[in-house]
C-alpha atoms as a PDB file:
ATOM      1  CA  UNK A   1       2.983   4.544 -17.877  1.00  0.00           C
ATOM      2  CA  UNK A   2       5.183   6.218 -14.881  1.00  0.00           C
ATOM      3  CA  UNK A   3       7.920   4.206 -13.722  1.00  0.00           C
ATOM      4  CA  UNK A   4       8.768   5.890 -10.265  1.00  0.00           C
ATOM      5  CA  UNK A   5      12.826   5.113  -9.353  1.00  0.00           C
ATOM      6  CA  UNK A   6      13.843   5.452  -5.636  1.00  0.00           C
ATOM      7  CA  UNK A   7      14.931   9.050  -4.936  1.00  0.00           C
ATOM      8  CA  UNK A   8      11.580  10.190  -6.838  1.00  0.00           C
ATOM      9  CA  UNK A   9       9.133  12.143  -4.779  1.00  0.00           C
ATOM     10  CA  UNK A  10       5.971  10.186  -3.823  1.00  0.00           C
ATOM     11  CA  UNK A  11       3.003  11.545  -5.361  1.00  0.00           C
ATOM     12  CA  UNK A  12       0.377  13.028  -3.525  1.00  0.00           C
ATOM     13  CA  UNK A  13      -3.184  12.011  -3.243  1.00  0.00           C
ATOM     14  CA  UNK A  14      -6.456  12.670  -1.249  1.00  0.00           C
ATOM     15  CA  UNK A  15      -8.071   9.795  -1.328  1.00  0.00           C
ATOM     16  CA  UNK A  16     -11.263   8.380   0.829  1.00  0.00           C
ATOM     17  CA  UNK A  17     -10.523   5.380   3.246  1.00  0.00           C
ATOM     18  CA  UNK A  18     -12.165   3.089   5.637  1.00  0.00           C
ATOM     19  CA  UNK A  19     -14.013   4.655   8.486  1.00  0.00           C
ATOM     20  CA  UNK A  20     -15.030   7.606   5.636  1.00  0.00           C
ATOM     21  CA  UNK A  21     -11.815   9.597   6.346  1.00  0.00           C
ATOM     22  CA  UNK A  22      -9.763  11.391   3.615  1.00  0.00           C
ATOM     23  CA  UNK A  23      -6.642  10.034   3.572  1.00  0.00           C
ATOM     24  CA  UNK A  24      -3.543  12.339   2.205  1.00  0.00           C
ATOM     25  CA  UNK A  25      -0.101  11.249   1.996  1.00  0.00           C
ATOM     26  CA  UNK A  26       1.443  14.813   2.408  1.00  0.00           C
ATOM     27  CA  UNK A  27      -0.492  15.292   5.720  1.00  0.00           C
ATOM     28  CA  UNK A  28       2.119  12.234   7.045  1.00  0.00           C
ATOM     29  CA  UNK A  29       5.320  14.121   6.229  1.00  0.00           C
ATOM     30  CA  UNK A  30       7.401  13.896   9.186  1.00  0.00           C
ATOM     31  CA  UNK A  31       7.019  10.729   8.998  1.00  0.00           C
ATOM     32  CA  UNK A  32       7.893   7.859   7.349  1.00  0.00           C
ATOM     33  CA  UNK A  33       5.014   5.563   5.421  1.00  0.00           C
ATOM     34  CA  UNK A  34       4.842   2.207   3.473  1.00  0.00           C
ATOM     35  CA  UNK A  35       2.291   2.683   1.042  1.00  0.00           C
ATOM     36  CA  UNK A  36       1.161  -0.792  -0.426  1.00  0.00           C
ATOM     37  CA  UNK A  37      -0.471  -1.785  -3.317  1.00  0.00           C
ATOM     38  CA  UNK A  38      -2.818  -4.762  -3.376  1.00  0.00           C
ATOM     39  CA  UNK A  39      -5.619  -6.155  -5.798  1.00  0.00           C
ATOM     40  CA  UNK A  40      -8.657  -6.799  -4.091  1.00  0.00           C
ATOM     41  CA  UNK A  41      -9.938  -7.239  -0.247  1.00  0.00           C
ATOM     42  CA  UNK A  42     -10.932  -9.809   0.589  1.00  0.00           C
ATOM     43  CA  UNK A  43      -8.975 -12.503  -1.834  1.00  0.00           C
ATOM     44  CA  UNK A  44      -6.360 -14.850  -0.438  1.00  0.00           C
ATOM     45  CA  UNK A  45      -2.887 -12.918  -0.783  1.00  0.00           C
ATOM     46  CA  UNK A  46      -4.314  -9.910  -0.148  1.00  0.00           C
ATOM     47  CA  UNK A  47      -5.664 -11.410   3.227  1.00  0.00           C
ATOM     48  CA  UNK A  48      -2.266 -12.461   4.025  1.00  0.00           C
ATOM     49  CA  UNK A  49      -0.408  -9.599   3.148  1.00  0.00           C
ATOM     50  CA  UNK A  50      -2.723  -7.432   5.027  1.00  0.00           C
ATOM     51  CA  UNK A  51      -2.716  -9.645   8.107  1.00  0.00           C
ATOM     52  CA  UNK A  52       1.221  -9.735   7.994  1.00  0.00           C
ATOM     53  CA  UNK A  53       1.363  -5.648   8.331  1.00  0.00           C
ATOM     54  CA  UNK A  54      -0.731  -6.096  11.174  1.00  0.00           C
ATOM     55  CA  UNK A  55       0.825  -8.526  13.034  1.00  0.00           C
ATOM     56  CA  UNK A  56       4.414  -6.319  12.376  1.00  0.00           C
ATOM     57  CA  UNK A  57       2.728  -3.460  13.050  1.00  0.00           C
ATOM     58  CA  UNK A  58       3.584  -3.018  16.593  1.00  0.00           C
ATOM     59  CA  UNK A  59       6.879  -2.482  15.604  1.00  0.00           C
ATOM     60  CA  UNK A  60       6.648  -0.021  12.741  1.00  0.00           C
ATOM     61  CA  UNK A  61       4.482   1.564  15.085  1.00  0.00           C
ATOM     62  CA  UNK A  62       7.741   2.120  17.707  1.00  0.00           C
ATOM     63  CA  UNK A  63       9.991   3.345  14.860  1.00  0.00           C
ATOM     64  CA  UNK A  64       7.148   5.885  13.986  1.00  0.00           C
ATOM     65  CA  UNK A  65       5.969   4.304  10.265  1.00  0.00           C
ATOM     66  CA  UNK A  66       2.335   4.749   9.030  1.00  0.00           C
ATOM     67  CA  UNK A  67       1.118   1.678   6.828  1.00  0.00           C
ATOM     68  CA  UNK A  68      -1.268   2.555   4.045  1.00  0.00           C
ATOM     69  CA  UNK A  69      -2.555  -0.062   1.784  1.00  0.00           C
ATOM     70  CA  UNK A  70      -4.277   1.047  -1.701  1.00  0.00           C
ATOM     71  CA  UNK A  71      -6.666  -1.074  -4.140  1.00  0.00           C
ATOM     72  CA  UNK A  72      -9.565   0.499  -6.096  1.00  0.00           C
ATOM     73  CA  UNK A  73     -12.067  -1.407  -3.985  1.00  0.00           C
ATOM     74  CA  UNK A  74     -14.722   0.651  -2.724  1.00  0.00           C
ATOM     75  CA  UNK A  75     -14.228   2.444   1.076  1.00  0.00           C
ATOM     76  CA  UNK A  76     -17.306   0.254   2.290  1.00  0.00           C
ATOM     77  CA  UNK A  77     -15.027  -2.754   1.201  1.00  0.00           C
ATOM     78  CA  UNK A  78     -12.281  -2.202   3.356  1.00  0.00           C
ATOM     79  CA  UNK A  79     -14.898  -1.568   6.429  1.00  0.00           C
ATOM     80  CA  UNK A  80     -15.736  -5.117   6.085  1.00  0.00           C
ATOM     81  CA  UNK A  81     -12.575  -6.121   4.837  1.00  0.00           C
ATOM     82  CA  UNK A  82     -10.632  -4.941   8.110  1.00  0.00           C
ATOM     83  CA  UNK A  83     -13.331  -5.971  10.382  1.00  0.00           C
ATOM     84  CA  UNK A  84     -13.989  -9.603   9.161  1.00  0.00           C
ATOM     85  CA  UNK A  85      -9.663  -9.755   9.813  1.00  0.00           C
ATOM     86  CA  UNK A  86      -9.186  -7.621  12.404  1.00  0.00           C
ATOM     87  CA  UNK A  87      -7.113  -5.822  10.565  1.00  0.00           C
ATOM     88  CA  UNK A  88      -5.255  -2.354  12.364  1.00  0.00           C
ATOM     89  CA  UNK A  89      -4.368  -0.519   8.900  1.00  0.00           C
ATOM     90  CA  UNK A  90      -5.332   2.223   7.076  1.00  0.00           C
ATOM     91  CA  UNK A  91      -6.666   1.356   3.312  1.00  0.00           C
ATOM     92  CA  UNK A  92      -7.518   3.666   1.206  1.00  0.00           C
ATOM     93  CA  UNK A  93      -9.629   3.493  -2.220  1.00  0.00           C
ATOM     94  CA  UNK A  94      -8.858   4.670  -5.398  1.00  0.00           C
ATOM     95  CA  UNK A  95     -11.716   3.754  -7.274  1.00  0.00           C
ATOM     96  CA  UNK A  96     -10.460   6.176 -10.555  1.00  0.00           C
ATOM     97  CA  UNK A  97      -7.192   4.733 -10.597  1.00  0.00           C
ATOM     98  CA  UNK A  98      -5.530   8.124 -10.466  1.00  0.00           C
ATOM     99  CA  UNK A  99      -2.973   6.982  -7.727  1.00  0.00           C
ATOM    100  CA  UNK A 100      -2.716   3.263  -9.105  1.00  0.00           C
ATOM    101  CA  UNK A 101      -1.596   5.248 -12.658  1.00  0.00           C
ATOM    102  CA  UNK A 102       0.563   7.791 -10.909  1.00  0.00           C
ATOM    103  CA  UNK A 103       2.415   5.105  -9.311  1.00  0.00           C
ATOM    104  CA  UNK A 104       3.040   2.734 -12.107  1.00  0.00           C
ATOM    105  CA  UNK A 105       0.869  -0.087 -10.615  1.00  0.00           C
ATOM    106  CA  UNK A 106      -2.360  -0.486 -12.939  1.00  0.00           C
ATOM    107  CA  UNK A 107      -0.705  -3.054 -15.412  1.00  0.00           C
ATOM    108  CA  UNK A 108      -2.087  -4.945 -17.939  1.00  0.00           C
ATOM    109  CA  UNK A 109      -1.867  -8.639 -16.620  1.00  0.00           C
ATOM    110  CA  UNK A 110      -2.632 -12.191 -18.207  1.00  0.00           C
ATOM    111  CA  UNK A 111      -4.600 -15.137 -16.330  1.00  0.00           C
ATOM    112  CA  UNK A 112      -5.051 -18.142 -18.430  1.00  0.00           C
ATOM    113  CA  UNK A 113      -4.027 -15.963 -21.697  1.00  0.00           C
ATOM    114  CA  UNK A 114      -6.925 -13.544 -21.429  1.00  0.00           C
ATOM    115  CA  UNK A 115      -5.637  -9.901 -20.567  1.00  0.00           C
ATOM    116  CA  UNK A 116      -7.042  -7.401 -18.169  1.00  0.00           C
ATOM    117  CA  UNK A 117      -6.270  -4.440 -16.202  1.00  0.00           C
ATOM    118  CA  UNK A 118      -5.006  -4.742 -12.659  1.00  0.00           C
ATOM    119  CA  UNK A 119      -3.063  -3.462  -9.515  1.00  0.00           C
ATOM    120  CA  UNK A 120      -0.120  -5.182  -9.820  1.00  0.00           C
ATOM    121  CA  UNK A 121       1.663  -6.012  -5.718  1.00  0.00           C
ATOM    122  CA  UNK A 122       3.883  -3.481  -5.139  1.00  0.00           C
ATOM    123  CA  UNK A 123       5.548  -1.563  -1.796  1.00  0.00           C
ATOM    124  CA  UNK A 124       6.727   1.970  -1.267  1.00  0.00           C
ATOM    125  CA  UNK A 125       8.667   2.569   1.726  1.00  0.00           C
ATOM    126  CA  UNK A 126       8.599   6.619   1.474  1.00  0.00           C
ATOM    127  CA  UNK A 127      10.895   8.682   4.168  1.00  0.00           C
ATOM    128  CA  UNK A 128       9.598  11.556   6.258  1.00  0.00           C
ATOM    129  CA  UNK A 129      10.449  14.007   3.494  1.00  0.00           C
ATOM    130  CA  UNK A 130       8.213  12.048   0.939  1.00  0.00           C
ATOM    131  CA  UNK A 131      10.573  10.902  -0.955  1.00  0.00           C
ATOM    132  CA  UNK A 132      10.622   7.197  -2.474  1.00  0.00           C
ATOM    133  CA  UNK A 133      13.887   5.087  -0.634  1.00  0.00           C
ATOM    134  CA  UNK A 134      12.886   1.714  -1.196  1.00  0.00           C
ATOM    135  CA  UNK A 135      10.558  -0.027  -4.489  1.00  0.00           C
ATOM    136  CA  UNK A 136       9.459  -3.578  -4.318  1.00  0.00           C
ATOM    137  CA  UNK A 137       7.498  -4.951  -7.378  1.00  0.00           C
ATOM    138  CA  UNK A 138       5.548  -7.906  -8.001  1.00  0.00           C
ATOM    139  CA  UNK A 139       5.619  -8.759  -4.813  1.00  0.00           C
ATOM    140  CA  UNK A 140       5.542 -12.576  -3.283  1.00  0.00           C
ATOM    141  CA  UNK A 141       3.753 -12.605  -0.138  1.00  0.00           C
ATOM    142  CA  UNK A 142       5.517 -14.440   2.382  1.00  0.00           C
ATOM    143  CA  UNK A 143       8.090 -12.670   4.465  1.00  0.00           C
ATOM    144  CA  UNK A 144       7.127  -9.383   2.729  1.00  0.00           C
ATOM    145  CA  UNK A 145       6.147  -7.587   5.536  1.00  0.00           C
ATOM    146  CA  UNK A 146       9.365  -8.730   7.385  1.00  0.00           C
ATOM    147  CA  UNK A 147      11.639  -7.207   4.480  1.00  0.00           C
ATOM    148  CA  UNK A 148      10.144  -3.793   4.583  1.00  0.00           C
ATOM    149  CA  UNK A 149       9.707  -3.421   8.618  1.00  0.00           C
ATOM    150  CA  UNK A 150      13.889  -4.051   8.192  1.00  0.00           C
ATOM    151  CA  UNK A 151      14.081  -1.420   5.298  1.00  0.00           C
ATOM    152  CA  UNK A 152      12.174   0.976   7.582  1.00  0.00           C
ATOM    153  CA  UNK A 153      14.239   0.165  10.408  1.00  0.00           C
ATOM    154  CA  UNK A 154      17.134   2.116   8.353  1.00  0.00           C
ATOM    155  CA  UNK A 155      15.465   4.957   7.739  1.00  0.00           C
ATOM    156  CA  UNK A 156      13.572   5.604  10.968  1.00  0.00           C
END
């Protein structure tokens, strides 16, 4: 499994996304990017989380930060997904699990002792050069979106 360490270089992808737009993260350099990692549309932390970048995104908006969210749902998921919210982000499908992999979050997790594969909640804040500045794993929901939009603040 790759464990990525602040200072690392982000990996690339090219990925579909809502809308049915490639999404790269090397065509954002010059700019800084949270890239977030989330389970599934359309479940209950995942609605929050996603509705907390939104409502902050204004703001990473004026310090010039793109917000990606990533889950291996399918493109047509996060259609309905951002439209049944409202949601004003980009997400982005990786339905192989190639990105999930690359950055360390396809874990094995445990729900009532049976084991499975899943995306486990974690945020990249990634500078304008692509490299990694700031990891937060297993993420708790509430105030999330707060923490980063201050770690961006830094680096914008």
């Amino acid at each position: 499994m790759t464990t990525l360490e602040k200072g690392d270089i982000a990996p690339d992808f090219k990925l579909p996304r809502d809308s049915g737009k490639i999404q790269t993260l090397s065509g954002l350099r010059g700019h800084p990017v949270v890239l977030y990692f989330y389970p599934k549309d359309d479940t209950s932390g995942c609605t929050l989380e996603a509705h907390d970048f939104t409502e902050l995104k204004p703001e990473f908006d004026k310090i010039g930060v793109t917000i990606i969210g990533m889950s291996p749902d399918k493109p047509e998921k996060h259609d309905k997904f951002k439209s049944k919210h409202d949601l004003d982000l980009i997400l982005v499908s990786d339905e192989e699990k190639t990105t999930l992999n690359a950055y360390g979050v396809w874990v094995e997790k445990s729900m009532y002792g049976r084991k499975y594969m899943g995306v486990e909640r974690s945020t990249f804040l990634i500078d304008k050069n692509g490299k990694i500045v700031e990891i937060w794993r297993k993420v708790k929901v509430p105030g999330h979106a707060k923490a980063v939009l201050d770690s961006a603040k830094a680096i914008a």
